[in-house]
N, C-alpha and C. Protein backbone atom coordinates (compact mmCIF):
# COMPACT_ATOMS: atom_id res chain seq x y z
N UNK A 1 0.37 -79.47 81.02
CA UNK A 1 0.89 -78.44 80.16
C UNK A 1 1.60 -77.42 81.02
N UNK A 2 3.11 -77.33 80.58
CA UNK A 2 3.48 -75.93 81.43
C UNK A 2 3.55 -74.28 81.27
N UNK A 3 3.76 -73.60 81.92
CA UNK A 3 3.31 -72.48 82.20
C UNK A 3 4.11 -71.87 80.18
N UNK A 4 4.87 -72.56 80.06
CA UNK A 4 5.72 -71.97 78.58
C UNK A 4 4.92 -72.55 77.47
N UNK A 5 3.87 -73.76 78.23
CA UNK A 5 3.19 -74.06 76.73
C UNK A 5 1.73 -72.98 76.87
N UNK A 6 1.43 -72.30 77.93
CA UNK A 6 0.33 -71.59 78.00
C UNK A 6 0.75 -70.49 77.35
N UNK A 7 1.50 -69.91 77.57
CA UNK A 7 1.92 -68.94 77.41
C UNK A 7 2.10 -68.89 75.30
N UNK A 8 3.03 -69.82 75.14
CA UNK A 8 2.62 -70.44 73.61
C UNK A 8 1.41 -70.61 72.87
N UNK A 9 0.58 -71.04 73.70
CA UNK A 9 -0.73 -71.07 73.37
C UNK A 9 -1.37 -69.61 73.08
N UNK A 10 -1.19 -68.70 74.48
CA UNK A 10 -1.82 -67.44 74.11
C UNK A 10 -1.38 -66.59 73.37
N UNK A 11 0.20 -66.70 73.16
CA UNK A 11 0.79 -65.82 72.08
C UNK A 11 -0.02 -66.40 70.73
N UNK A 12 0.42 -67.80 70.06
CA UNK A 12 -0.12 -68.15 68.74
C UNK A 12 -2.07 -67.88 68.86
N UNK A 13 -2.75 -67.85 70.20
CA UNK A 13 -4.09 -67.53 69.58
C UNK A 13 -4.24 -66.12 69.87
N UNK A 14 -3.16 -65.27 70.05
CA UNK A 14 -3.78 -63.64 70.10
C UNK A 14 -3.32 -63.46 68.44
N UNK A 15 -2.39 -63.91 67.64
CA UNK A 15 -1.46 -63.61 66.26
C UNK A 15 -2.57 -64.10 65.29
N UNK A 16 -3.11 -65.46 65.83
CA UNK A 16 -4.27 -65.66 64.91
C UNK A 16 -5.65 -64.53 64.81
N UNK A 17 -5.88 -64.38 65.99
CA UNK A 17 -6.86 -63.12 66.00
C UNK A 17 -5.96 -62.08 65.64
N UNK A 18 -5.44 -61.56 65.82
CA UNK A 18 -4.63 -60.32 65.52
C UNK A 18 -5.19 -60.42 63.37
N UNK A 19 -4.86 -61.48 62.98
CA UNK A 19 -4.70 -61.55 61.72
C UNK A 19 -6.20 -61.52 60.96
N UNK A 20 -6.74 -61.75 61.87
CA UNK A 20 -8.31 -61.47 60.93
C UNK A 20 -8.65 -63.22 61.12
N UNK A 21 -8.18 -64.42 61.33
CA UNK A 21 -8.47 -65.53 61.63
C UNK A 21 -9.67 -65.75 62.44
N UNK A 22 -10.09 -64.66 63.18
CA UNK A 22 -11.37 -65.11 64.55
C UNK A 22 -12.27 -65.42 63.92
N UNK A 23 -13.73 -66.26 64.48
CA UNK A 23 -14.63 -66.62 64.17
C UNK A 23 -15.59 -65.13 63.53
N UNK A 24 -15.73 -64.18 65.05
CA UNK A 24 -16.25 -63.34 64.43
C UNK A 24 -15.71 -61.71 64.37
N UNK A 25 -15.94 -61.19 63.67
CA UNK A 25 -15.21 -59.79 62.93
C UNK A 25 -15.17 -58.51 63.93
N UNK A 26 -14.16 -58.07 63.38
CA UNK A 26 -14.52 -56.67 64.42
C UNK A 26 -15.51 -55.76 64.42
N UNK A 27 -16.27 -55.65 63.71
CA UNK A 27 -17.58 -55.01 63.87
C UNK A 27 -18.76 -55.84 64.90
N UNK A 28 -18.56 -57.34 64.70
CA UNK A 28 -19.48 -58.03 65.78
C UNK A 28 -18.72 -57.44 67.09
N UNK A 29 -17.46 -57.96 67.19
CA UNK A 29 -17.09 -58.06 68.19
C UNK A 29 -17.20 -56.91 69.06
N UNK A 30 -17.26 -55.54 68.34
CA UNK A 30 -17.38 -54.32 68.80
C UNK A 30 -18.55 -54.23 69.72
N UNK A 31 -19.80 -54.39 69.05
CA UNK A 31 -20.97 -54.45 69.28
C UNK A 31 -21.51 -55.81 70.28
N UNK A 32 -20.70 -57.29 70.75
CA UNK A 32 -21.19 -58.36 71.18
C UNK A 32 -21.75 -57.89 72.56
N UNK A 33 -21.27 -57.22 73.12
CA UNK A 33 -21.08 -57.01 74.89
C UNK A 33 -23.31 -56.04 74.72
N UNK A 34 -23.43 -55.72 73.69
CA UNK A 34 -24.88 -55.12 73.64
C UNK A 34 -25.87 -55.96 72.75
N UNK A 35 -25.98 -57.45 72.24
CA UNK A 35 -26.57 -57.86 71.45
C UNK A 35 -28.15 -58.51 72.57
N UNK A 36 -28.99 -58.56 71.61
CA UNK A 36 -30.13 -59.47 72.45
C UNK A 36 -29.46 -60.77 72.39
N UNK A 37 -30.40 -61.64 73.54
CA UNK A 37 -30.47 -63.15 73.04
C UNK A 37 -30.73 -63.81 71.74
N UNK A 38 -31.81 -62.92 71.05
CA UNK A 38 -32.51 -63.34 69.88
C UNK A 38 -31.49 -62.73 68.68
N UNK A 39 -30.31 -62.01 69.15
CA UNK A 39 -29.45 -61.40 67.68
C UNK A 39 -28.15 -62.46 68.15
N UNK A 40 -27.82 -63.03 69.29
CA UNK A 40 -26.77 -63.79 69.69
C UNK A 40 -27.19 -65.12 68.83
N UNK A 41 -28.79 -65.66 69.23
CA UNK A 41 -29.44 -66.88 68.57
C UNK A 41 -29.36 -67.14 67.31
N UNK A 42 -29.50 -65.42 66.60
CA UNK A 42 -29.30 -65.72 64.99
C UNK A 42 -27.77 -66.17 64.42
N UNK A 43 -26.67 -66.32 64.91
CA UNK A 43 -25.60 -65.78 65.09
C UNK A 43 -25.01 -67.59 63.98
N UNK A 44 -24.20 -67.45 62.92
CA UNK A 44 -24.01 -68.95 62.69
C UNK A 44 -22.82 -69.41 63.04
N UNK A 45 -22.91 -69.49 64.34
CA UNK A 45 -22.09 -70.07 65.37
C UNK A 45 -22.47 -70.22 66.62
N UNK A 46 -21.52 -71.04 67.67
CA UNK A 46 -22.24 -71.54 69.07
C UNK A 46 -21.55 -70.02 70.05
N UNK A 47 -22.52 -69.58 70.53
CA UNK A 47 -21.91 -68.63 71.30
C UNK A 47 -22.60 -68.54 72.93
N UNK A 48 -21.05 -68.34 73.66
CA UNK A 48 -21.29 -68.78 75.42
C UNK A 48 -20.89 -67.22 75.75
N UNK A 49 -21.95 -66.74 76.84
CA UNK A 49 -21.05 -65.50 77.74
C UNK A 49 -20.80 -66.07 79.21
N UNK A 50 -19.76 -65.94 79.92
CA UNK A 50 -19.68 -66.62 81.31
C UNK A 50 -19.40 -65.21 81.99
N UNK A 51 -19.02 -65.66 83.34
CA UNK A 51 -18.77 -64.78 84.59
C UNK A 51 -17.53 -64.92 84.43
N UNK A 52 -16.62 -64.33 85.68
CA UNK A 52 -14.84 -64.55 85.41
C UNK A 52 -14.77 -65.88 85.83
N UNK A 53 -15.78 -66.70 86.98
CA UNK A 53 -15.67 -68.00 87.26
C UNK A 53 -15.74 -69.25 86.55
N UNK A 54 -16.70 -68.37 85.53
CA UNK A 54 -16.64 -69.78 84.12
C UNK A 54 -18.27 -70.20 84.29
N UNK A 55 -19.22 -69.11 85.00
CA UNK A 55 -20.55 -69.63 85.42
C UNK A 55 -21.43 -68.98 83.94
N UNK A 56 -22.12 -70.07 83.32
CA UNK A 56 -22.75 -69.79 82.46
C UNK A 56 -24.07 -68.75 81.94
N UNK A 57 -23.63 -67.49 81.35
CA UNK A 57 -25.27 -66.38 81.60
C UNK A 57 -25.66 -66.66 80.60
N UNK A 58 -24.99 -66.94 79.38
CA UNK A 58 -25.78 -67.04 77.89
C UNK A 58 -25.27 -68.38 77.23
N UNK A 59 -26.51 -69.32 76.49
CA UNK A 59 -25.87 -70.31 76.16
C UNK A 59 -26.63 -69.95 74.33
N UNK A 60 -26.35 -69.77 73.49
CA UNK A 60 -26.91 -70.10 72.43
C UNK A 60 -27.58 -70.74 71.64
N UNK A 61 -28.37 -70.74 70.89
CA UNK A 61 -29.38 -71.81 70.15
C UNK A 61 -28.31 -72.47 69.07
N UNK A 62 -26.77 -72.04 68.28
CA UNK A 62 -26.02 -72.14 67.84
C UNK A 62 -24.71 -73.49 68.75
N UNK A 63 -24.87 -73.24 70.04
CA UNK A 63 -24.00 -73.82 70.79
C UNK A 63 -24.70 -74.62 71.20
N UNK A 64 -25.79 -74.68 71.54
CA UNK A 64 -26.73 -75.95 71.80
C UNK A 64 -26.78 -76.97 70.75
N UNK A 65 -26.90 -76.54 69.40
CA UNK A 65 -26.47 -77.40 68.13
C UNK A 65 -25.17 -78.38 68.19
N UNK A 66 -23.90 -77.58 68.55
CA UNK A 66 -22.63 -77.86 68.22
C UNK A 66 -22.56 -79.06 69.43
N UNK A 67 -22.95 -78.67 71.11
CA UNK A 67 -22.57 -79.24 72.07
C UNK A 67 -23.61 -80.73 72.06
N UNK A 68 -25.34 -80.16 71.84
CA UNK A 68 -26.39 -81.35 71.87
C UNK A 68 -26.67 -81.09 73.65
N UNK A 69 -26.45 -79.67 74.06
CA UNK A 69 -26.86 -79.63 75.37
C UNK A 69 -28.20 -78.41 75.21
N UNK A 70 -29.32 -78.62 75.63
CA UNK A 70 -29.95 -77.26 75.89
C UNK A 70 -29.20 -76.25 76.74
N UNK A 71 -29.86 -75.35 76.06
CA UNK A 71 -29.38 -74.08 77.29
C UNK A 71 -29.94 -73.82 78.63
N UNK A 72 -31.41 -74.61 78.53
CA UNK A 72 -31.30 -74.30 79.66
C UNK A 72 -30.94 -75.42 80.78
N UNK A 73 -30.34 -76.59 80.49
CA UNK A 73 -29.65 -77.14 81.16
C UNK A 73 -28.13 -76.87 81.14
N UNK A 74 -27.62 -75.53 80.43
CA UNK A 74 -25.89 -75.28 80.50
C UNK A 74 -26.39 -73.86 81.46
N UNK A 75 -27.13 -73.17 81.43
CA UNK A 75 -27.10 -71.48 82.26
C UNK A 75 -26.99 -71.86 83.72
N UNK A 76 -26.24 -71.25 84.15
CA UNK A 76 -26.00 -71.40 85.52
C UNK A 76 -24.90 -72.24 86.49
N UNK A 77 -24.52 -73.09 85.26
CA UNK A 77 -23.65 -74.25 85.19
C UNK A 77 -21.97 -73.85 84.90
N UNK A 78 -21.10 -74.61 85.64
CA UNK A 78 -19.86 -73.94 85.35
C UNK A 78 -19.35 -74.52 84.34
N UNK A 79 -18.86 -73.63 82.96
CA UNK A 79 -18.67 -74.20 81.40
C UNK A 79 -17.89 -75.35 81.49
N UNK A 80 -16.37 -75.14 82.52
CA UNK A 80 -15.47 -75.63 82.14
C UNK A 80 -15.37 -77.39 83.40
N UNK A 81 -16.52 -77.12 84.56
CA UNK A 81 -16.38 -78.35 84.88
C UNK A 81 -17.59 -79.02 85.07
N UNK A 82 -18.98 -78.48 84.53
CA UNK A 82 -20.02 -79.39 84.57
C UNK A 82 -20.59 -79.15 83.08
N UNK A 83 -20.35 -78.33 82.48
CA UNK A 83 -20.55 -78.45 80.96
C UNK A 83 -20.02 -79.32 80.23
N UNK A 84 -18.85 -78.53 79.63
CA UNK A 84 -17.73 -78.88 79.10
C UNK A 84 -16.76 -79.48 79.73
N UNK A 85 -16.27 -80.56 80.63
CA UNK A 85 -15.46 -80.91 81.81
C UNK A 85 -13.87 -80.91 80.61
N UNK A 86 -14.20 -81.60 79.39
CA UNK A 86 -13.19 -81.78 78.58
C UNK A 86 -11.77 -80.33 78.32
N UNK A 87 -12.68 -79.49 79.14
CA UNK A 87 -11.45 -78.07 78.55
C UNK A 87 -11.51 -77.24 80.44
N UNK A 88 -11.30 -78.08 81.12
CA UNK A 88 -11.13 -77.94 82.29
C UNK A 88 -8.95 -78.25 82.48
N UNK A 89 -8.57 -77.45 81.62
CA UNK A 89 -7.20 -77.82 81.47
C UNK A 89 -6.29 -76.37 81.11
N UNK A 90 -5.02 -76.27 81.40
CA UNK A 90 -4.64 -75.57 80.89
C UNK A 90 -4.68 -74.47 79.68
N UNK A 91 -4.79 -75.38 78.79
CA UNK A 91 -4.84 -75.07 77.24
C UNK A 91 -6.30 -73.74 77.51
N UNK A 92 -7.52 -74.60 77.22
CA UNK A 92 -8.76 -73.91 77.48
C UNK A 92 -8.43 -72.84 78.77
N UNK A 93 -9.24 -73.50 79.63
CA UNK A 93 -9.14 -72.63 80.71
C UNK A 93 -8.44 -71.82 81.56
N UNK A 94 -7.11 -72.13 81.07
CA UNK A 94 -6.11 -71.86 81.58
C UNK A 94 -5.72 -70.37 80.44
N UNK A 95 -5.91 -70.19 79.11
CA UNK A 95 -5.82 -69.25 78.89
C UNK A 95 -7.07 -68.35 79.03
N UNK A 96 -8.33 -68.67 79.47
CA UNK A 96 -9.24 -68.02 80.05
C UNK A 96 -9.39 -67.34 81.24
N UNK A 97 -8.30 -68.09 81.88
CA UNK A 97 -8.25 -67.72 83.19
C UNK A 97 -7.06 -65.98 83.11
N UNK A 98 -6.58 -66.69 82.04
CA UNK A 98 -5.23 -65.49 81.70
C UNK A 98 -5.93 -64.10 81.47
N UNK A 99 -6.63 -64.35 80.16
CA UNK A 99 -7.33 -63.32 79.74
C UNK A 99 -8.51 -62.41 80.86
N UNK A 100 -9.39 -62.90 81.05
CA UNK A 100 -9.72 -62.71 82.66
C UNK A 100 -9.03 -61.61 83.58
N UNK A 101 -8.18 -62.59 84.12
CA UNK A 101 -7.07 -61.53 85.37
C UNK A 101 -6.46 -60.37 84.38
N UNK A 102 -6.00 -60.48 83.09
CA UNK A 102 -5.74 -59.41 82.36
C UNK A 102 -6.29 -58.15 81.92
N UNK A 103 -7.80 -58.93 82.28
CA UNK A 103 -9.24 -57.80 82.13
C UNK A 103 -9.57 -57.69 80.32
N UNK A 104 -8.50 -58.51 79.90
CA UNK A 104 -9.35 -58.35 78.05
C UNK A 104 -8.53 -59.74 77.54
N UNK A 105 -9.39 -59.43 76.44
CA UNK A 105 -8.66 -61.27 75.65
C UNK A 105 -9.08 -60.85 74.42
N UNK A 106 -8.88 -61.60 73.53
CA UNK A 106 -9.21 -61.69 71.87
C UNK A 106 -8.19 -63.21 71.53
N UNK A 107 -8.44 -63.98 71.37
CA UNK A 107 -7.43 -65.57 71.49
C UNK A 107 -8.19 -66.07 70.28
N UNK A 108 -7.58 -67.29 69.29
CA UNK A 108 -8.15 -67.72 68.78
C UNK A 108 -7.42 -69.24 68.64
N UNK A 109 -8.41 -70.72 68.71
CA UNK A 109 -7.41 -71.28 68.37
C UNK A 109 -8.26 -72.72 68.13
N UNK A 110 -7.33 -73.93 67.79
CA UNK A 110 -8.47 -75.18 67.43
C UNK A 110 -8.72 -76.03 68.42
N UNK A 111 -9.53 -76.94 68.92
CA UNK A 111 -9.71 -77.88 70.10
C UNK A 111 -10.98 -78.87 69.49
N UNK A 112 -10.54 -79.80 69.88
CA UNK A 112 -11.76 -81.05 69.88
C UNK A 112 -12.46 -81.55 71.02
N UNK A 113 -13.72 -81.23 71.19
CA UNK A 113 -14.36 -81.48 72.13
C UNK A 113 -15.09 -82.98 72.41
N UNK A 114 -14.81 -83.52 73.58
CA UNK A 114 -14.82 -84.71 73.77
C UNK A 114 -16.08 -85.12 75.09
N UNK A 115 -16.19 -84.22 75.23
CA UNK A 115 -16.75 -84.72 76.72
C UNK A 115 -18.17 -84.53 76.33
N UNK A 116 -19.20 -85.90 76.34
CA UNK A 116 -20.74 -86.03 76.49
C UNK A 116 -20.71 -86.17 74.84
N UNK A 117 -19.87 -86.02 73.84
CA UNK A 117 -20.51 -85.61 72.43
C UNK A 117 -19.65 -86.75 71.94
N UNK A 118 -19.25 -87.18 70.75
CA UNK A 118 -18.28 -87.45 69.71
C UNK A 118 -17.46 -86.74 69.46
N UNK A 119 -15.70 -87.20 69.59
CA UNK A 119 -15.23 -85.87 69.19
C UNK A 119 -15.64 -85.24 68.33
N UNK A 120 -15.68 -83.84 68.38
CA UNK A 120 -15.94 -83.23 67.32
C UNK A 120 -14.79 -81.62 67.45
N UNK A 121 -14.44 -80.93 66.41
CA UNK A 121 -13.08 -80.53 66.07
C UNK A 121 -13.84 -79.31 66.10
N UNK A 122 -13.64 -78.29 66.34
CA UNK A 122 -13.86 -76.99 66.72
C UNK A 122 -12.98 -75.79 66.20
N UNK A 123 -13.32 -74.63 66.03
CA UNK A 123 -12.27 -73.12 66.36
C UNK A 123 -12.83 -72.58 67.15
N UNK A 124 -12.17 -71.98 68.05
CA UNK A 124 -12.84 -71.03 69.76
C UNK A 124 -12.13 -69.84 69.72
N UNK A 125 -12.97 -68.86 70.22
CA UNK A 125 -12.34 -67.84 69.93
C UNK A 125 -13.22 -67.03 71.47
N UNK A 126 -11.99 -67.01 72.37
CA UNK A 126 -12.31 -66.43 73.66
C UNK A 126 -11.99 -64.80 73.33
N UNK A 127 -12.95 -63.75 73.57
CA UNK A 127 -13.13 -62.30 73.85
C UNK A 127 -13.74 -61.87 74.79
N UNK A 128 -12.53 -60.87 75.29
CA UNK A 128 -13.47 -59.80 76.73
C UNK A 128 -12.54 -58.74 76.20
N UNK A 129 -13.33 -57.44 76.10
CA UNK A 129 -12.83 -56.01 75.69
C UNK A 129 -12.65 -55.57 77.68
N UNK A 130 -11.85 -54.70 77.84
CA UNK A 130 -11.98 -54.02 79.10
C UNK A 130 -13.51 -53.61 79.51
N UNK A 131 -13.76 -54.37 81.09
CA UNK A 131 -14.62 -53.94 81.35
C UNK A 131 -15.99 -54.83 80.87
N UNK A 132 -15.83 -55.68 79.86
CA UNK A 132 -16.88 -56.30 78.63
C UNK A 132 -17.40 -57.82 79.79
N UNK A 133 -17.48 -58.32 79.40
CA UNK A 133 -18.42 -59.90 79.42
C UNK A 133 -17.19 -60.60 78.59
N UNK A 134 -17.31 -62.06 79.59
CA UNK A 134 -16.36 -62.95 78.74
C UNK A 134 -17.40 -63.56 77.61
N UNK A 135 -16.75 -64.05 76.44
CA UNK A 135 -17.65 -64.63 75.57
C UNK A 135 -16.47 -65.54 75.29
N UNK A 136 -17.19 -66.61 74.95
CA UNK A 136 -16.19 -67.89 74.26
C UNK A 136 -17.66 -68.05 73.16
N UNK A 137 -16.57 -68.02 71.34
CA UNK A 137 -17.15 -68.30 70.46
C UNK A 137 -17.03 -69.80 69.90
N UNK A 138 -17.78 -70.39 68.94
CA UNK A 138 -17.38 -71.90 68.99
C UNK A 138 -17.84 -72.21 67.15
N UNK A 139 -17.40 -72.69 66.86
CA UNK A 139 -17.61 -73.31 65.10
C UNK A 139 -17.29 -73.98 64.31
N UNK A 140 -17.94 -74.88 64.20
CA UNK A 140 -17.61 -76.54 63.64
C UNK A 140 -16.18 -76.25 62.63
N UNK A 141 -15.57 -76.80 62.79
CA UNK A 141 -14.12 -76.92 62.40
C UNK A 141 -14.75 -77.17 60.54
């Protein structure tokens, strides 16, 4: 994928978030960077917080559903090449990596996840406020 389809990519998933499309709302999102484990767990969706490296701190009881991985075999683990190896690519990571060096994100967009599972069809919705925790959100298509 080249640098004009990333770039494509992050424009159409900031317009989708921009529009109210994200998984979760601006009042979560306000509040995500302070939730417990046990208010992230209730959450009806798969939800990941990483480092800027992609190293796993929070894996969800929601995302453990969607992926069929425990959490505590994903914490500590890098999402995008011993988790998830399937979004070790431009598209994914590559606008993660964007958002990141930018210091904030709000992206929203569709992907089918392939790696260890059945495909299965997804919406992701990567957020970091300035200063915040990366979170990648996840929810059965």
């Amino acid at each position: 994928m080249s640098d004009v389809m990333t770039q494509t990519a992050w424009t159409q998933g900031t317009r989708m978030a921009d529009s109210g499309a994200g998984i979760a709302d601006e009042a979560l999102l306000a509040d995500i960077d302070f939730l417990t484990l046990d208010q992230i767990d209730d959450l009806p969706f798969g939800v990941i917080r990483t480092n800027d490296a992609g190293l796993i701190e929070v894996y969800s009881r929601g995302e453990s559903e969607i992926s069929g991985m425990a959490a505590s075999a994903a914490l500590g683990r890098n999402f995008f090449t011993q988790v998830a190896a399937c979004t070790n690519n431009k598209l994914f990571r590559g606008t993660f990596t964007r958002g990141v060096q930018e210091g904030e994100m709000n992206l929203v967009f569709f992907y089918t996840f392939t790696y260890r599972m059945a495909p299965t069809e997804v919406k992701v919705q990567f957020y970091k406020r300035r200063g915040g925790a990366n979170w990648i959100l996840v929810a059965k298509k």
